[in-house]
PDB file of N, CA and C in Angstrom:
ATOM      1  N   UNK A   1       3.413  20.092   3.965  1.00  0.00           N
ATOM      2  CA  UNK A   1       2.248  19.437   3.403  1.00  0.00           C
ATOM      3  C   UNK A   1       1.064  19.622   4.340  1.00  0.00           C
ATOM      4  N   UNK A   2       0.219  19.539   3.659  1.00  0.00           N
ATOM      5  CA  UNK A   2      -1.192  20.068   4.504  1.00  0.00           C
ATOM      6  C   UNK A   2      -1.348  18.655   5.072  1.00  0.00           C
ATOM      7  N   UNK A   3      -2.486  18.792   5.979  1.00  0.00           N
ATOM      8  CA  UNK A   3      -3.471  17.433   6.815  1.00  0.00           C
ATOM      9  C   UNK A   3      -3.687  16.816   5.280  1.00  0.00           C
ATOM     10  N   UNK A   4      -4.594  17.171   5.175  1.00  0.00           N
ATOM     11  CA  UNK A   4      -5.625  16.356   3.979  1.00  0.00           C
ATOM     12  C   UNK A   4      -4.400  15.520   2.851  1.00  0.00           C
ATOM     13  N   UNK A   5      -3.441  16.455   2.593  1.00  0.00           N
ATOM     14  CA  UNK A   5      -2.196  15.816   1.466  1.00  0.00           C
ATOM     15  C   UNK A   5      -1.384  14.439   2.542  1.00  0.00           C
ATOM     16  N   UNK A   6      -1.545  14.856   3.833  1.00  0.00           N
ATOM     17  CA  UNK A   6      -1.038  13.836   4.510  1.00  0.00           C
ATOM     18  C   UNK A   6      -1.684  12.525   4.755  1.00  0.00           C
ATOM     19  N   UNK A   7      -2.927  12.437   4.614  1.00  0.00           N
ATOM     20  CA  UNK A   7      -3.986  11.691   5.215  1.00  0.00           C
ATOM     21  C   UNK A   7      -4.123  10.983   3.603  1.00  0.00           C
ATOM     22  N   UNK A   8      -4.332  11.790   2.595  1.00  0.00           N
ATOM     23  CA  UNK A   8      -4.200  11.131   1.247  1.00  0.00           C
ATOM     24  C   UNK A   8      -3.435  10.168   0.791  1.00  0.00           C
ATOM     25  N   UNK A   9      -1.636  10.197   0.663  1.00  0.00           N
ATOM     26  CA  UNK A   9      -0.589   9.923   0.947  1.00  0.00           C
ATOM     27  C   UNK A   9      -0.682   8.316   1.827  1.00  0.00           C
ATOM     28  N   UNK A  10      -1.217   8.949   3.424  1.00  0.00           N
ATOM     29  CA  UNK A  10      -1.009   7.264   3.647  1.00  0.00           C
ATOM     30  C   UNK A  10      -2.259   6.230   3.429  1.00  0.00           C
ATOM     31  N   UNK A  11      -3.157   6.877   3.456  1.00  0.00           N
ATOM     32  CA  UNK A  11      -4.887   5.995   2.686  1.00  0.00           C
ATOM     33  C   UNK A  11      -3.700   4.824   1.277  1.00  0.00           C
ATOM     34  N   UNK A  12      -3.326   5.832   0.674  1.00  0.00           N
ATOM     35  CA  UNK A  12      -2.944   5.666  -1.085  1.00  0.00           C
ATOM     36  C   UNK A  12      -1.806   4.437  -0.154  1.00  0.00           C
ATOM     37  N   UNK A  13      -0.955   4.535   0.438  1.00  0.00           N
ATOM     38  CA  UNK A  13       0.197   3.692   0.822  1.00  0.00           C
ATOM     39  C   UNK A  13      -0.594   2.272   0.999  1.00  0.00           C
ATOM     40  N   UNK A  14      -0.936   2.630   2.012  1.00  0.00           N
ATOM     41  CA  UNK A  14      -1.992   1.436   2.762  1.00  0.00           C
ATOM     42  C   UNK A  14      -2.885   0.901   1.141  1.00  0.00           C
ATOM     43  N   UNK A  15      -3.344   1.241   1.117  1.00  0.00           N
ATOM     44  CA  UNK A  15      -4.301   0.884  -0.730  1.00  0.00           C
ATOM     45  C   UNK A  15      -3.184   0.193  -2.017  1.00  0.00           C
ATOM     46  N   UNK A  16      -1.984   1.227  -1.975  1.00  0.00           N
ATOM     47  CA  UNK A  16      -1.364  -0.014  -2.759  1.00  0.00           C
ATOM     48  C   UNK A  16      -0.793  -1.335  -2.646  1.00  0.00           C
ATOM     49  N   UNK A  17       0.108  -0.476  -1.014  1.00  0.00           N
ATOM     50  CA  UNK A  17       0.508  -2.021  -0.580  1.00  0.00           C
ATOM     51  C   UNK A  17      -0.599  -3.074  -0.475  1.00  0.00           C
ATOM     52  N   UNK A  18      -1.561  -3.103  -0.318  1.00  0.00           N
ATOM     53  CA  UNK A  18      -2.509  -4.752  -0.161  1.00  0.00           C
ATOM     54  C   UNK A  18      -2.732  -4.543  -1.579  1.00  0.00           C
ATOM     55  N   UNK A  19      -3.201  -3.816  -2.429  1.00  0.00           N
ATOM     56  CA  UNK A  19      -3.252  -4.113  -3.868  1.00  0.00           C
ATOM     57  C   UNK A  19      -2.467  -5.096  -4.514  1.00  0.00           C
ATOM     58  N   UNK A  20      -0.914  -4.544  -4.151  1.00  0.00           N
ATOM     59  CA  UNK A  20       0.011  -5.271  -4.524  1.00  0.00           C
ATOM     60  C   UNK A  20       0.054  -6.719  -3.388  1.00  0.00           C
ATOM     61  N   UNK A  21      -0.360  -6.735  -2.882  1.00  0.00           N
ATOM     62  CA  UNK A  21      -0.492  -8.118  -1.752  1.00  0.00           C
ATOM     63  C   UNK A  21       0.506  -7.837  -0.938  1.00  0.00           C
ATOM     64  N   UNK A  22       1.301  -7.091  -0.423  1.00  0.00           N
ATOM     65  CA  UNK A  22       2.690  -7.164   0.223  1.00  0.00           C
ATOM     66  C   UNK A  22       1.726  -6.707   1.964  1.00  0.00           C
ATOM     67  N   UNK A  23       2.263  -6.884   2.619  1.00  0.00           N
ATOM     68  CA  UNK A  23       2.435  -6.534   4.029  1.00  0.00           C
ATOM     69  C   UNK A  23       3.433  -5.505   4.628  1.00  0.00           C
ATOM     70  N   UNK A  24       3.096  -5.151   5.598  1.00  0.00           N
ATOM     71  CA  UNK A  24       4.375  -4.023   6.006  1.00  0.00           C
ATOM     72  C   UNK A  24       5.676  -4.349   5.409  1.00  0.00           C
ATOM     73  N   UNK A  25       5.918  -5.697   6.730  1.00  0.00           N
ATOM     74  CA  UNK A  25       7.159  -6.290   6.580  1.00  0.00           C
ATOM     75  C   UNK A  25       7.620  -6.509   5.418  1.00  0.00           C
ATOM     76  N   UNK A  26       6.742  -6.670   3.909  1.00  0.00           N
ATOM     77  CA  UNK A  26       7.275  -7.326   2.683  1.00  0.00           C
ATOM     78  C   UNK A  26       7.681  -6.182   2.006  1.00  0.00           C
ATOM     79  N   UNK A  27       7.111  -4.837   2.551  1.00  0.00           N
ATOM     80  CA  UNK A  27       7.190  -3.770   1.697  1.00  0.00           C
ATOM     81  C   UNK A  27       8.745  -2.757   2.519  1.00  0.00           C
ATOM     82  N   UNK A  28       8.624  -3.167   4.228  1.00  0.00           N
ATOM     83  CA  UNK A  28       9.775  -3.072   4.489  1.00  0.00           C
ATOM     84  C   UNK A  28      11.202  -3.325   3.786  1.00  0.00           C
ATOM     85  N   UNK A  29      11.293  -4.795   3.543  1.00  0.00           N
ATOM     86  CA  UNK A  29      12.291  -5.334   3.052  1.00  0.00           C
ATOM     87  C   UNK A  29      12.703  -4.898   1.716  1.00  0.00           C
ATOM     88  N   UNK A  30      11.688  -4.502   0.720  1.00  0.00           N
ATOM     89  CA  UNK A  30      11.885  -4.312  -0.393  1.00  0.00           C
ATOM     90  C   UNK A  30      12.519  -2.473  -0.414  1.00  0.00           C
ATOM     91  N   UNK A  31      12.016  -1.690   0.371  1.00  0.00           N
ATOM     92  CA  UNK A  31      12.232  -0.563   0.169  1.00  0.00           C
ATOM     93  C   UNK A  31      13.357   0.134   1.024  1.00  0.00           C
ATOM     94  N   UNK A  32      13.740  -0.950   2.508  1.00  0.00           N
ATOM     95  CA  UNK A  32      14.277  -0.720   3.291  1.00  0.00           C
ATOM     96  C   UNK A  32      14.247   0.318   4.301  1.00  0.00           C
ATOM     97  N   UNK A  33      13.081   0.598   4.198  1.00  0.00           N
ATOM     98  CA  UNK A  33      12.281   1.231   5.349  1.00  0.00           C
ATOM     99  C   UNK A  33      11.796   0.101   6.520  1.00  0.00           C
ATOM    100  N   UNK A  34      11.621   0.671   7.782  1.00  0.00           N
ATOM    101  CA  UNK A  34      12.028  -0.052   8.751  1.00  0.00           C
ATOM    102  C   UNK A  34      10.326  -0.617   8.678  1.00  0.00           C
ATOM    103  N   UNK A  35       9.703  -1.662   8.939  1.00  0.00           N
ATOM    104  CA  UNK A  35       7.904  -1.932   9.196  1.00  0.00           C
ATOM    105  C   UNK A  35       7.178  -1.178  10.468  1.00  0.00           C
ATOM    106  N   UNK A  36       8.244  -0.729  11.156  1.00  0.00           N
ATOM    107  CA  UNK A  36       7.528   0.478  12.628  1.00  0.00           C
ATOM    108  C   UNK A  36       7.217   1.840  11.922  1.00  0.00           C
ATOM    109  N   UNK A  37       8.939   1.839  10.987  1.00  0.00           N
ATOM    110  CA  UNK A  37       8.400   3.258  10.718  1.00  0.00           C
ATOM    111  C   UNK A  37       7.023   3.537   9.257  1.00  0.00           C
ATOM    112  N   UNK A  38       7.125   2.277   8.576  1.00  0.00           N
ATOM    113  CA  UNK A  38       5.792   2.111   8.067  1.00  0.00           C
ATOM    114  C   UNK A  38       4.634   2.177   7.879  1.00  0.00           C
ATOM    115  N   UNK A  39       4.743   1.647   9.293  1.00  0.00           N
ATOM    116  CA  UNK A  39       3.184   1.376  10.647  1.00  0.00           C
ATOM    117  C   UNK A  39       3.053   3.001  10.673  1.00  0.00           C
ATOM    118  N   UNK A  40       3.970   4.024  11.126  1.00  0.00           N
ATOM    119  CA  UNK A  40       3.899   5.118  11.932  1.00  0.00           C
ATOM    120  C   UNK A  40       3.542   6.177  11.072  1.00  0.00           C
ATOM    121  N   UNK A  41       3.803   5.653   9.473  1.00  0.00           N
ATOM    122  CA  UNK A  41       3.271   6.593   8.094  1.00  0.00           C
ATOM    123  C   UNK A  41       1.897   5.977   8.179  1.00  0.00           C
ATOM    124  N   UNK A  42       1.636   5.122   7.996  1.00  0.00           N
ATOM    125  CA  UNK A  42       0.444   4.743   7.893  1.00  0.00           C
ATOM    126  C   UNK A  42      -0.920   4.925   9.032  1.00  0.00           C
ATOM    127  N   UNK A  43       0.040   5.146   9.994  1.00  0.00           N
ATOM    128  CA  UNK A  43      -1.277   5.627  10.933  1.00  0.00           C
ATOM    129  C   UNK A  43      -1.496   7.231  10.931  1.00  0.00           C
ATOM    130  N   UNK A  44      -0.228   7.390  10.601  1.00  0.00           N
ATOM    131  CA  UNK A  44      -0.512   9.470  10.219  1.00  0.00           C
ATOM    132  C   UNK A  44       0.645   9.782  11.980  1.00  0.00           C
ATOM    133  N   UNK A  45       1.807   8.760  12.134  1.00  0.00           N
ATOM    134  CA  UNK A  45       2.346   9.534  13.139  1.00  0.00           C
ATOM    135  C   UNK A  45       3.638  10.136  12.778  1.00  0.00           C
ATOM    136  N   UNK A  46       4.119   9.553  11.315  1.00  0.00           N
ATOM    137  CA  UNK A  46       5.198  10.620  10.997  1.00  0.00           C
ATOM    138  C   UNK A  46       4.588  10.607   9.002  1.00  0.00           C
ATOM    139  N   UNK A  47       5.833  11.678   9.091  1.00  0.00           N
ATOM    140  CA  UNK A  47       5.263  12.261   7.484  1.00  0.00           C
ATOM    141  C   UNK A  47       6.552  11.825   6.796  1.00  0.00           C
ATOM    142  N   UNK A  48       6.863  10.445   5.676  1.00  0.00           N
ATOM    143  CA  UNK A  48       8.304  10.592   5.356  1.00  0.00           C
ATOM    144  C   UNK A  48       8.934  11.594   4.114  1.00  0.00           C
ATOM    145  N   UNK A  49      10.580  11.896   4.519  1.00  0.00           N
ATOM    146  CA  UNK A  49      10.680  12.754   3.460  1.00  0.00           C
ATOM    147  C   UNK A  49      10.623  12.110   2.277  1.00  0.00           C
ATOM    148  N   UNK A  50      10.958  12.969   0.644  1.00  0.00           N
ATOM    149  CA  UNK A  50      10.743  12.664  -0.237  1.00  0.00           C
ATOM    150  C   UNK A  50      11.772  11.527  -0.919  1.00  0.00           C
ATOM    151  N   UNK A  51      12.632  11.360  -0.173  1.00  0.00           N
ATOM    152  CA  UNK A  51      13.671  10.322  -0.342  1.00  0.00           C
ATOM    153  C   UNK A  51      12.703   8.874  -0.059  1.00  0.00           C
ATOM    154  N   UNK A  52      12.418   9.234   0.878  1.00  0.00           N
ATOM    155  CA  UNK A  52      11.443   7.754   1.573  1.00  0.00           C
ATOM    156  C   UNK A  52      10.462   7.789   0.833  1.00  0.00           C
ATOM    157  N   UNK A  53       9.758   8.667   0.289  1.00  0.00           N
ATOM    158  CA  UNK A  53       8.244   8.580  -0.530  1.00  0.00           C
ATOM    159  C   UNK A  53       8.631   7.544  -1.899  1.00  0.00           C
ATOM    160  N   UNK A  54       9.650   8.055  -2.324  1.00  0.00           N
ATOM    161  CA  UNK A  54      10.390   7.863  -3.492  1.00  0.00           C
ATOM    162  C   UNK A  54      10.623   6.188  -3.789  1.00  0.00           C
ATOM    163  N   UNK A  55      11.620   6.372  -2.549  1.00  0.00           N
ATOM    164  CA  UNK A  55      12.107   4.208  -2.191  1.00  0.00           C
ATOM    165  C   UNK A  55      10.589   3.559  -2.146  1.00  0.00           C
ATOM    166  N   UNK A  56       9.143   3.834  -1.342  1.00  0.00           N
ATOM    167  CA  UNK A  56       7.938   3.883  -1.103  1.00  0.00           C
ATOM    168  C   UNK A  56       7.446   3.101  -2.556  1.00  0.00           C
ATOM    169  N   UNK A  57       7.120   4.034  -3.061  1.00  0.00           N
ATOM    170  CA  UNK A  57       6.675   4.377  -4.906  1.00  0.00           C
ATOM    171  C   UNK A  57       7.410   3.318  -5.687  1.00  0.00           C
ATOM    172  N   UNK A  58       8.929   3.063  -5.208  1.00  0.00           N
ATOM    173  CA  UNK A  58       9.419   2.305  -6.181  1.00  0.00           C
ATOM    174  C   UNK A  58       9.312   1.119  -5.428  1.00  0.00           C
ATOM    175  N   UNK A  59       9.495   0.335  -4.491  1.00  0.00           N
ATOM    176  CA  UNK A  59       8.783  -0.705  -4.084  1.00  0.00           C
ATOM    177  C   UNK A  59       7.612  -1.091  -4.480  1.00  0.00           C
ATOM    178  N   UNK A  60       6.500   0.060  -4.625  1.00  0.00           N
ATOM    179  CA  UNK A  60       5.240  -0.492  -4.816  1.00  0.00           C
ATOM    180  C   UNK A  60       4.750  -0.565  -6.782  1.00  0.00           C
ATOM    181  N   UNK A  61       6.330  -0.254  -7.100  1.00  0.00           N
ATOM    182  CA  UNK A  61       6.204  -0.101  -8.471  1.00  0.00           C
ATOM    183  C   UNK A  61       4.939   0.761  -9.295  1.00  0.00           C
ATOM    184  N   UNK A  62       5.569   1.899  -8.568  1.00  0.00           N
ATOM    185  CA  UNK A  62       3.893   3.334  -9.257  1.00  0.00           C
ATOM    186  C   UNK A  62       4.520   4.018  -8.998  1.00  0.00           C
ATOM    187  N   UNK A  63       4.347   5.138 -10.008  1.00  0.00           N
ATOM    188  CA  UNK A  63       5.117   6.548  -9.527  1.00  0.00           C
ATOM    189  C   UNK A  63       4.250   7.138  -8.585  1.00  0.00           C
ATOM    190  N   UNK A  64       5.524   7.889  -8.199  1.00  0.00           N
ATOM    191  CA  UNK A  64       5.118   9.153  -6.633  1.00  0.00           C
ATOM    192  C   UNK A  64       3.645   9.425  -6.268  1.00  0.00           C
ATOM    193  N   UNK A  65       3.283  10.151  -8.092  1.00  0.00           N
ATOM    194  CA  UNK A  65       2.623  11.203  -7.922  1.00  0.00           C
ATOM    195  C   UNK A  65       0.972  10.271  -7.565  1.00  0.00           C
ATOM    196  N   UNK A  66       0.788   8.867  -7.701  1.00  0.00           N
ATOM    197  CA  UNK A  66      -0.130   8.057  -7.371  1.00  0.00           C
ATOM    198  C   UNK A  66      -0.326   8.272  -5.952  1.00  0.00           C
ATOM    199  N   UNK A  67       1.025   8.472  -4.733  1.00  0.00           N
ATOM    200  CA  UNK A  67       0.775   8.089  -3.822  1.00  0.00           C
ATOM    201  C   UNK A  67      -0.159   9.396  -3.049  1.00  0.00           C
ATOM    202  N   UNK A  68      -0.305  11.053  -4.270  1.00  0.00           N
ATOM    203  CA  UNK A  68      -1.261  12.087  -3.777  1.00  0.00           C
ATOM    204  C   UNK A  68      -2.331  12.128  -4.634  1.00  0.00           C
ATOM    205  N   UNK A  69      -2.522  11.288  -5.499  1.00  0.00           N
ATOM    206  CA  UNK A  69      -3.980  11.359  -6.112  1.00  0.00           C
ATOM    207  C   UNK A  69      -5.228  10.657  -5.234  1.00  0.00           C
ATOM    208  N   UNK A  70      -5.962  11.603  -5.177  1.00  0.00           N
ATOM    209  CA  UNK A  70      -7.267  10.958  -4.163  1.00  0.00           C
ATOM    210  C   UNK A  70      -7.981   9.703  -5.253  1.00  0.00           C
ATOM    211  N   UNK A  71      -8.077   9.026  -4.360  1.00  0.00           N
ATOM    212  CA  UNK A  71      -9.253   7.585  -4.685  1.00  0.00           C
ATOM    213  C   UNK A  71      -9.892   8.104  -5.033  1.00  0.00           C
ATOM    214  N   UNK A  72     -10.731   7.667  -5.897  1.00  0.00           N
ATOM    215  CA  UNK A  72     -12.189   8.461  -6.334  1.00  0.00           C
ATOM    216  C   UNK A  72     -13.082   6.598  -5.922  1.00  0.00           C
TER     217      UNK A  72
END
C-alpha cells in the first residue's frame, strides 16, 4: 500500500471510531485488537493486515472499503 492509502486508512479509523463515540480501548475490546496496537495504526507506526482491517470495519460496523475512501 502506498503512503497516501496508508495515511487515508488511519485519518478514516480515527474519524469513525469517535463518530461512533468509542475510544481506543472500546474499540479494542470489541474487535480484539490490542489499544497500543491501535494507537500504533493510528499514528501511521504499523500498517494492519487485512484480517485486522476486516475485525477493524466490523467493530466499527462499515464496510472495509469506507476505511480507503478519502473524506471529502
Amino acid at each position: 500500500m502506498s503512503n497516501s492509502t496508508i495515511n487515508i486508512f488511519r485519518n478514516n479509523l480515527k474519524y469513525y471510531r469517535k463518530k461512533v463515540g468509542l475510544s481506543q480501548e472500546e474499540l479494542s475490546e470489541i474487535s480484539g485488537i490490542s489499544s497500543d496496537y491501535l494507537s500504533e495504526i493510528e499514528r501511521g507506526k504499523k500498517t494492519p493486515s487485512f484480517k485486522r482491517m476486516d475485525l477493524i470495519a466490523e467493530a466499527l460496523n462499515i464496510e472495509v472499503y469506507k476505511l480507503f475512501k478519502p473524506q471529502e
